[in-house]
N, C-alpha and C. Protein backbone atom coordinates (compact mmCIF):
# COMPACT_ATOMS: atom_id res chain seq x y z
N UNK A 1 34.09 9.79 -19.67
CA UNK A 1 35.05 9.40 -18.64
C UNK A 1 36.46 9.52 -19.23
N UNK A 2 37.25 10.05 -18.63
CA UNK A 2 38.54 10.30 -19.23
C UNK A 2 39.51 9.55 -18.75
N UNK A 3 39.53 8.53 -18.15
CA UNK A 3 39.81 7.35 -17.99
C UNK A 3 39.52 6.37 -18.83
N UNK A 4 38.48 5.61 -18.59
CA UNK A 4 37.87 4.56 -19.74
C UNK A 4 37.55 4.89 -20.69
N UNK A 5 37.51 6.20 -21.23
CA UNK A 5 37.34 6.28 -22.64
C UNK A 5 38.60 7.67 -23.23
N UNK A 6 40.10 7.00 -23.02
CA UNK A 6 40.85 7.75 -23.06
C UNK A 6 41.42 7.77 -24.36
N UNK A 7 40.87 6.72 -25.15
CA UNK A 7 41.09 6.46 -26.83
C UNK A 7 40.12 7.61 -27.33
N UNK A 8 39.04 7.65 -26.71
CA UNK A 8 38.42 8.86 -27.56
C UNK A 8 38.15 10.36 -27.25
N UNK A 9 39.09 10.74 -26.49
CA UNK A 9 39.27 12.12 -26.26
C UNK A 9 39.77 13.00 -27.07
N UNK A 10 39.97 12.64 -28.10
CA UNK A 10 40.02 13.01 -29.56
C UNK A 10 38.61 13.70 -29.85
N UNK A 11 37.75 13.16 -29.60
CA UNK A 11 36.72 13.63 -29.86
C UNK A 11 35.92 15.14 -29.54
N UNK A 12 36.39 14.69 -27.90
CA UNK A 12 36.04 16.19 -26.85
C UNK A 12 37.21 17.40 -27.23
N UNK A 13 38.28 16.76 -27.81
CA UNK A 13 39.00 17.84 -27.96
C UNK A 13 38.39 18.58 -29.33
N UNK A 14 37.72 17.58 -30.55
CA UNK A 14 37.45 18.05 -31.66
C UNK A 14 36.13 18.84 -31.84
N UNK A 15 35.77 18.84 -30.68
CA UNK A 15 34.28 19.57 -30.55
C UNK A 15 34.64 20.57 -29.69
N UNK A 16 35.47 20.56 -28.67
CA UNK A 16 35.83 21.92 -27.86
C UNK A 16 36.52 22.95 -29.47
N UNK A 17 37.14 22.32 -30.31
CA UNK A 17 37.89 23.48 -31.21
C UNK A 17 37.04 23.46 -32.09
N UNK A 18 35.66 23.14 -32.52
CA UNK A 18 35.19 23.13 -33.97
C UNK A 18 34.64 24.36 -34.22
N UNK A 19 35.13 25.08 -35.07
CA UNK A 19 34.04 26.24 -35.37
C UNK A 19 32.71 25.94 -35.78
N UNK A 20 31.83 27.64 -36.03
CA UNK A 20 30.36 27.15 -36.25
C UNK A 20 30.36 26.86 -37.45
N UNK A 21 29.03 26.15 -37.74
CA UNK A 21 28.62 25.92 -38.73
C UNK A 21 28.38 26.97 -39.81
N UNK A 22 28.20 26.92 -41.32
CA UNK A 22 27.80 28.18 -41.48
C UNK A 22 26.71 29.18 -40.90
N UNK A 23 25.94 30.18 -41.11
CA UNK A 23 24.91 30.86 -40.85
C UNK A 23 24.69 31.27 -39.18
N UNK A 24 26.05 30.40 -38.65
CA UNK A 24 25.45 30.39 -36.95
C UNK A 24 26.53 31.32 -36.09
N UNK A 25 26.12 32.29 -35.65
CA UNK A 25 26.84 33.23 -34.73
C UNK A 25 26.86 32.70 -33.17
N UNK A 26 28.04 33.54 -32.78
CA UNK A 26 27.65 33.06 -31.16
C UNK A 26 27.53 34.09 -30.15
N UNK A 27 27.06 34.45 -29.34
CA UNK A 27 26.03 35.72 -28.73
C UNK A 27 26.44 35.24 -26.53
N UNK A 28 26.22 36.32 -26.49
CA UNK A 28 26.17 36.36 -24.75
C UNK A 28 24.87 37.21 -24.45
N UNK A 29 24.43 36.84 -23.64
CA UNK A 29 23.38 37.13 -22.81
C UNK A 29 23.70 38.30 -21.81
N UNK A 30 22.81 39.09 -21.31
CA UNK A 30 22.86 40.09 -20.17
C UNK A 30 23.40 39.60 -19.32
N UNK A 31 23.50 38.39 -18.96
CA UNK A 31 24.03 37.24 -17.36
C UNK A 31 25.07 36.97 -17.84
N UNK A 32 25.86 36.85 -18.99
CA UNK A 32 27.25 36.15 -19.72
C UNK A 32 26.97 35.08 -19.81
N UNK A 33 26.11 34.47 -20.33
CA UNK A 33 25.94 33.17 -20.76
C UNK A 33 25.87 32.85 -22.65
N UNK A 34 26.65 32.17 -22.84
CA UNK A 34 26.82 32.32 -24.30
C UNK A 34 25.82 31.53 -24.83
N UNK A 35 25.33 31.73 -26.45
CA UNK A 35 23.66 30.83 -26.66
C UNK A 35 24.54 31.00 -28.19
N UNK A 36 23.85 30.24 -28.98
CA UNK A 36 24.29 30.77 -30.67
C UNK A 36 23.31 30.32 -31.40
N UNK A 37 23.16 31.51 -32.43
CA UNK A 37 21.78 31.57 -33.64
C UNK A 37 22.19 31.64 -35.14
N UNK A 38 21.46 31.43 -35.32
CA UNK A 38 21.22 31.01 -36.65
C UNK A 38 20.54 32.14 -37.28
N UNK A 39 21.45 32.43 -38.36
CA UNK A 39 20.65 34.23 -38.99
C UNK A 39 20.04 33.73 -40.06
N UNK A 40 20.11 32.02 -40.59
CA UNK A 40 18.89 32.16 -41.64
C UNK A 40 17.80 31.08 -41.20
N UNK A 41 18.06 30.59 -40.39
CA UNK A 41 16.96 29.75 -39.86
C UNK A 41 15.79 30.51 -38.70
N UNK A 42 17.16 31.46 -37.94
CA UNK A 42 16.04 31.85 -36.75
C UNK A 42 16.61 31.66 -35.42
N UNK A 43 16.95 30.26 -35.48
CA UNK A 43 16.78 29.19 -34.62
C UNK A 43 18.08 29.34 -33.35
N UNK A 44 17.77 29.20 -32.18
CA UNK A 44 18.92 29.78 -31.43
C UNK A 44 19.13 28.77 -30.45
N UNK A 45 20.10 28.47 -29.67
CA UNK A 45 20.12 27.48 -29.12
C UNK A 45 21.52 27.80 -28.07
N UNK A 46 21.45 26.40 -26.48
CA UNK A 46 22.30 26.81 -25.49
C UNK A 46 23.85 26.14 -25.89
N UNK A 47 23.40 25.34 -26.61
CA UNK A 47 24.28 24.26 -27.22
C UNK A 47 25.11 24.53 -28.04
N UNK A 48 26.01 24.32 -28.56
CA UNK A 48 27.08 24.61 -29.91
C UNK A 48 26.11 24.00 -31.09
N UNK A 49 26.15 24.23 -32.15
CA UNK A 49 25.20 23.55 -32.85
C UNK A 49 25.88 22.04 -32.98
N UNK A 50 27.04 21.79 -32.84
CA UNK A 50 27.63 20.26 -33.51
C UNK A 50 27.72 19.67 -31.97
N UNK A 51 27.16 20.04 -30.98
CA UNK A 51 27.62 19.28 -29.61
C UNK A 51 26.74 17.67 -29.96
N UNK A 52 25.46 18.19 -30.66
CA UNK A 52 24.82 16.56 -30.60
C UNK A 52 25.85 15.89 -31.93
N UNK A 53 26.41 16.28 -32.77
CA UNK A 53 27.29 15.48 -33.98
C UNK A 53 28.23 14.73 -33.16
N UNK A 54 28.49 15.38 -32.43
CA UNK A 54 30.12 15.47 -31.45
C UNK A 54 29.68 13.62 -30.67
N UNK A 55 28.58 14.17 -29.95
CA UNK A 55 27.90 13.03 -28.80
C UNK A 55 27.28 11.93 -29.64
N UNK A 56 26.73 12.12 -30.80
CA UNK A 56 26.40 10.91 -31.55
C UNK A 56 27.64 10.21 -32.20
N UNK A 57 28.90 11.16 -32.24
CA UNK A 57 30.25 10.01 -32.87
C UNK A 57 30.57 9.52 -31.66
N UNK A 58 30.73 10.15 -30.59
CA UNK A 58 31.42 9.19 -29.17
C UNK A 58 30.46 8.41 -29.03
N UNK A 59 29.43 8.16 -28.77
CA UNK A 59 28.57 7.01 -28.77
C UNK A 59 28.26 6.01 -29.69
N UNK A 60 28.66 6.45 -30.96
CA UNK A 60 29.00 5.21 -32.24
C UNK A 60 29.96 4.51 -32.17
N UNK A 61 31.31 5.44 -32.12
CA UNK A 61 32.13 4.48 -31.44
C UNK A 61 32.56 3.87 -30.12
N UNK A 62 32.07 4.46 -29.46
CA UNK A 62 31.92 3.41 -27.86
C UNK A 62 31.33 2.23 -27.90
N UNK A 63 30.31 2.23 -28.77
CA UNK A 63 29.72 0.94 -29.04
C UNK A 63 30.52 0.13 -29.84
N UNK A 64 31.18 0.54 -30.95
CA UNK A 64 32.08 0.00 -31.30
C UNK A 64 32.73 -0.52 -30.96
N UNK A 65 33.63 0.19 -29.81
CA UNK A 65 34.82 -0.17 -28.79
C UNK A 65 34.01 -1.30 -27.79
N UNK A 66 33.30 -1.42 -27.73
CA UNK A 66 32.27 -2.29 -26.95
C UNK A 66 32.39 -3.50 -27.26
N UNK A 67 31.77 -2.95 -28.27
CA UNK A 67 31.43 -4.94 -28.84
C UNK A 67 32.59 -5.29 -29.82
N UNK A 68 33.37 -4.73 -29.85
CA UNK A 68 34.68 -5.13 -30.51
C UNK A 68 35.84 -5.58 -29.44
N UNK A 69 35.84 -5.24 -28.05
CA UNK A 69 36.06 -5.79 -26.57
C UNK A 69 35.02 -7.44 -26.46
N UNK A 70 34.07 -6.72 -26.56
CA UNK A 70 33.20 -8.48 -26.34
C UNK A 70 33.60 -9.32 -27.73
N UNK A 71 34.22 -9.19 -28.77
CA UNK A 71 33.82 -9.88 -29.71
C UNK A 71 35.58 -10.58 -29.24
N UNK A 72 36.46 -9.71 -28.63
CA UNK A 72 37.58 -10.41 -28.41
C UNK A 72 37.71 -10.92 -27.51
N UNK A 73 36.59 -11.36 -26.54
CA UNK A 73 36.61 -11.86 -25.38
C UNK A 73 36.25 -13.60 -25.45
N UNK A 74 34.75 -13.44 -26.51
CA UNK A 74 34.64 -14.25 -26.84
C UNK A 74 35.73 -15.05 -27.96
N UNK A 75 36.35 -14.46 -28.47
CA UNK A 75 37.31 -15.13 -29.59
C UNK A 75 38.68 -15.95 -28.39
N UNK A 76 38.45 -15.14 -27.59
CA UNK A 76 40.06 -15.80 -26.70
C UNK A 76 39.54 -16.85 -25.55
N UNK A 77 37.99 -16.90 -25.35
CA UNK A 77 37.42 -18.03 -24.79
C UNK A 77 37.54 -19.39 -25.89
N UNK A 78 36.89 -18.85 -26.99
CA UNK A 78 37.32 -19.94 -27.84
C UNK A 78 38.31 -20.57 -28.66
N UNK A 79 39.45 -19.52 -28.35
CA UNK A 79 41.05 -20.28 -28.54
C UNK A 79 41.28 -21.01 -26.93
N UNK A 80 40.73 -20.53 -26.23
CA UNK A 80 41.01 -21.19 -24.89
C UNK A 80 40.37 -22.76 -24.81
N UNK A 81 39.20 -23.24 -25.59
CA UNK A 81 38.34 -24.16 -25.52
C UNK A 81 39.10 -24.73 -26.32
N UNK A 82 39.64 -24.77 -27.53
CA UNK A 82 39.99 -24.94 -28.77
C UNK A 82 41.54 -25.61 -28.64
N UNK A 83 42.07 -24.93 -27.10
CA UNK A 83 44.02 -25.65 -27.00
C UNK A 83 43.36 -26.69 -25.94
N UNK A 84 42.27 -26.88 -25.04
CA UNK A 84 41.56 -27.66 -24.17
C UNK A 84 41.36 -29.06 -24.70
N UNK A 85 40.28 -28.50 -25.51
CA UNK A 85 40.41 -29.82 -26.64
C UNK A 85 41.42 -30.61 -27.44
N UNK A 86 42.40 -29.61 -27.87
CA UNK A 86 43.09 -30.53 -28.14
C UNK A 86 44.44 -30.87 -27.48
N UNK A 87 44.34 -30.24 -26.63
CA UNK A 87 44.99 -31.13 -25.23
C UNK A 87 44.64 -32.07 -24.50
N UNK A 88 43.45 -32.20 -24.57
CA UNK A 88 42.37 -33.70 -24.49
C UNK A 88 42.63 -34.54 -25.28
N UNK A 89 42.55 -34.21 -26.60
CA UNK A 89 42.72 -35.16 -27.72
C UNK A 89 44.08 -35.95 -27.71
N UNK A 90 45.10 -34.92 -27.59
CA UNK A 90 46.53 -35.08 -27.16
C UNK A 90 46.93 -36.57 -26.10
N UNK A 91 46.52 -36.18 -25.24
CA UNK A 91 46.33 -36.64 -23.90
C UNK A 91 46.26 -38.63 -24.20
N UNK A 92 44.79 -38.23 -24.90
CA UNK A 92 44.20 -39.93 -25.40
C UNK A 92 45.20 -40.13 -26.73
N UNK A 93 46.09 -39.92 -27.37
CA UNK A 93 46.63 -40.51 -28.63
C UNK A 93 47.67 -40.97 -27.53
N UNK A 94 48.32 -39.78 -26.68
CA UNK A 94 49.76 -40.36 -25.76
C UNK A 94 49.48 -41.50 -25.11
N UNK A 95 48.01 -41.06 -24.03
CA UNK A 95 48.05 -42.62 -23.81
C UNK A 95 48.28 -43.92 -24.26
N UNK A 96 47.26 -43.98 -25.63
CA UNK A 96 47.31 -44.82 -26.81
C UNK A 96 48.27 -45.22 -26.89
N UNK A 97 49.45 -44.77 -27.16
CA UNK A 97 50.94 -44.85 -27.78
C UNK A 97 51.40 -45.66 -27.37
N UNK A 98 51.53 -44.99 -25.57
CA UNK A 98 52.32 -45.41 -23.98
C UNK A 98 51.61 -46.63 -24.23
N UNK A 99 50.16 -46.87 -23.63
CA UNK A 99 50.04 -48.09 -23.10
C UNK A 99 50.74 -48.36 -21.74
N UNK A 100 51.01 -49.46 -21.49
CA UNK A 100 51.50 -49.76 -19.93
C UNK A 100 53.10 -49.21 -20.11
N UNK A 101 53.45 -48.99 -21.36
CA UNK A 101 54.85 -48.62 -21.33
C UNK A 101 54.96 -47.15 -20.72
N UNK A 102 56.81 -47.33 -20.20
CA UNK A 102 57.27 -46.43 -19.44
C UNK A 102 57.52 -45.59 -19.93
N UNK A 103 57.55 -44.24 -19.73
CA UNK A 103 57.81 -42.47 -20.11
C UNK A 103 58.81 -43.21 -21.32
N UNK A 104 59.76 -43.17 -20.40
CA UNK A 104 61.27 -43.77 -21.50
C UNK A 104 61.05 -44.51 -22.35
N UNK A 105 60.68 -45.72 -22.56
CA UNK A 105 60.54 -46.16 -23.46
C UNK A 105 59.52 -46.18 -25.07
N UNK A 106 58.75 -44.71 -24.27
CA UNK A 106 57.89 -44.38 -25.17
C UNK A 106 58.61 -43.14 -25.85
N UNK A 107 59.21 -43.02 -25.71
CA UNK A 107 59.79 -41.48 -25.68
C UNK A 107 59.54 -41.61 -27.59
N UNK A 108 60.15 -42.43 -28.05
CA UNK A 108 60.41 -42.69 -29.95
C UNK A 108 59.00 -42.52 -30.18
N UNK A 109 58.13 -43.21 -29.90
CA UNK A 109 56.93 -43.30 -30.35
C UNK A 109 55.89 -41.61 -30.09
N UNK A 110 56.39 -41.09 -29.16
CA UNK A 110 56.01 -39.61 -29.12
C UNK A 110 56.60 -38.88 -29.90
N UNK A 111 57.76 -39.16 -30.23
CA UNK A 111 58.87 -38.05 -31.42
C UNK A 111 57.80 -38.62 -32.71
N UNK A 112 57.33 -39.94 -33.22
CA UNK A 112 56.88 -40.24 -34.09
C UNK A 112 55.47 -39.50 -34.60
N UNK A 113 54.67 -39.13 -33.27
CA UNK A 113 54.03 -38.29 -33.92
C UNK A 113 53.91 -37.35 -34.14
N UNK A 114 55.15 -36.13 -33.53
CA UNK A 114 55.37 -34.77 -34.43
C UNK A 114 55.85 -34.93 -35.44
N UNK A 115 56.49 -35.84 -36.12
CA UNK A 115 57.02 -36.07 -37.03
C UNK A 115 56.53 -35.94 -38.27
């Protein structure tokens, strides 16, 4: 997708330019369809030989990009839980402080505990 996966189009570009491997030529067919072989293996194929190298790195790192997205999702839920709490905690010391006393007159005793 060249949208959502616009960080790794690096990739498609590095496999559209890669030359062959050694030993591997590239050939057209009677129809113009290009295939490429291998003059010491034999072995001939429709594929570029590195298209699966190509598709096994975008899929290593997509997963990557994946769970490195979930791993920051969960990390900013738990700074989110983490200012909750202690804005809770917060909350019960101010009370503490206040007591029946008024904003104003508590005001010293709140400077006292950033202090």
């Amino acid at each position: 997708d060249p949208i959502g996966d616009v960080n790794l189009l690096w990739i498609a570009e590095e496999a559209l330019c890669a030359s062959l491997p050694e030993g591997w030529t590239e050939h057209t067919d009677q129809n113009g369809n290009t295939f490429y072989y291998n003059g010491t293996s034999g072995q001939s194929s429709w594929e570029h030989p590195l298209d699966e190298y190509y598709r096994s790195l975008f899929l290593k790192l997509k997963k990557i990009l994946i769970d490195n997205r979930a791993a920051v999702k969960v990390n900013d839920s738990a700074v989110q839980l983490q200012c909750a709490i202690r804005s809770c905690y917060s909350r019960r010391i101010f009370r503490r402080l206040l007591g029946k006393k008024r904003l104003d007159d508590a005001a010293s005793d709140i400077q006292a505990v950033y202090r």
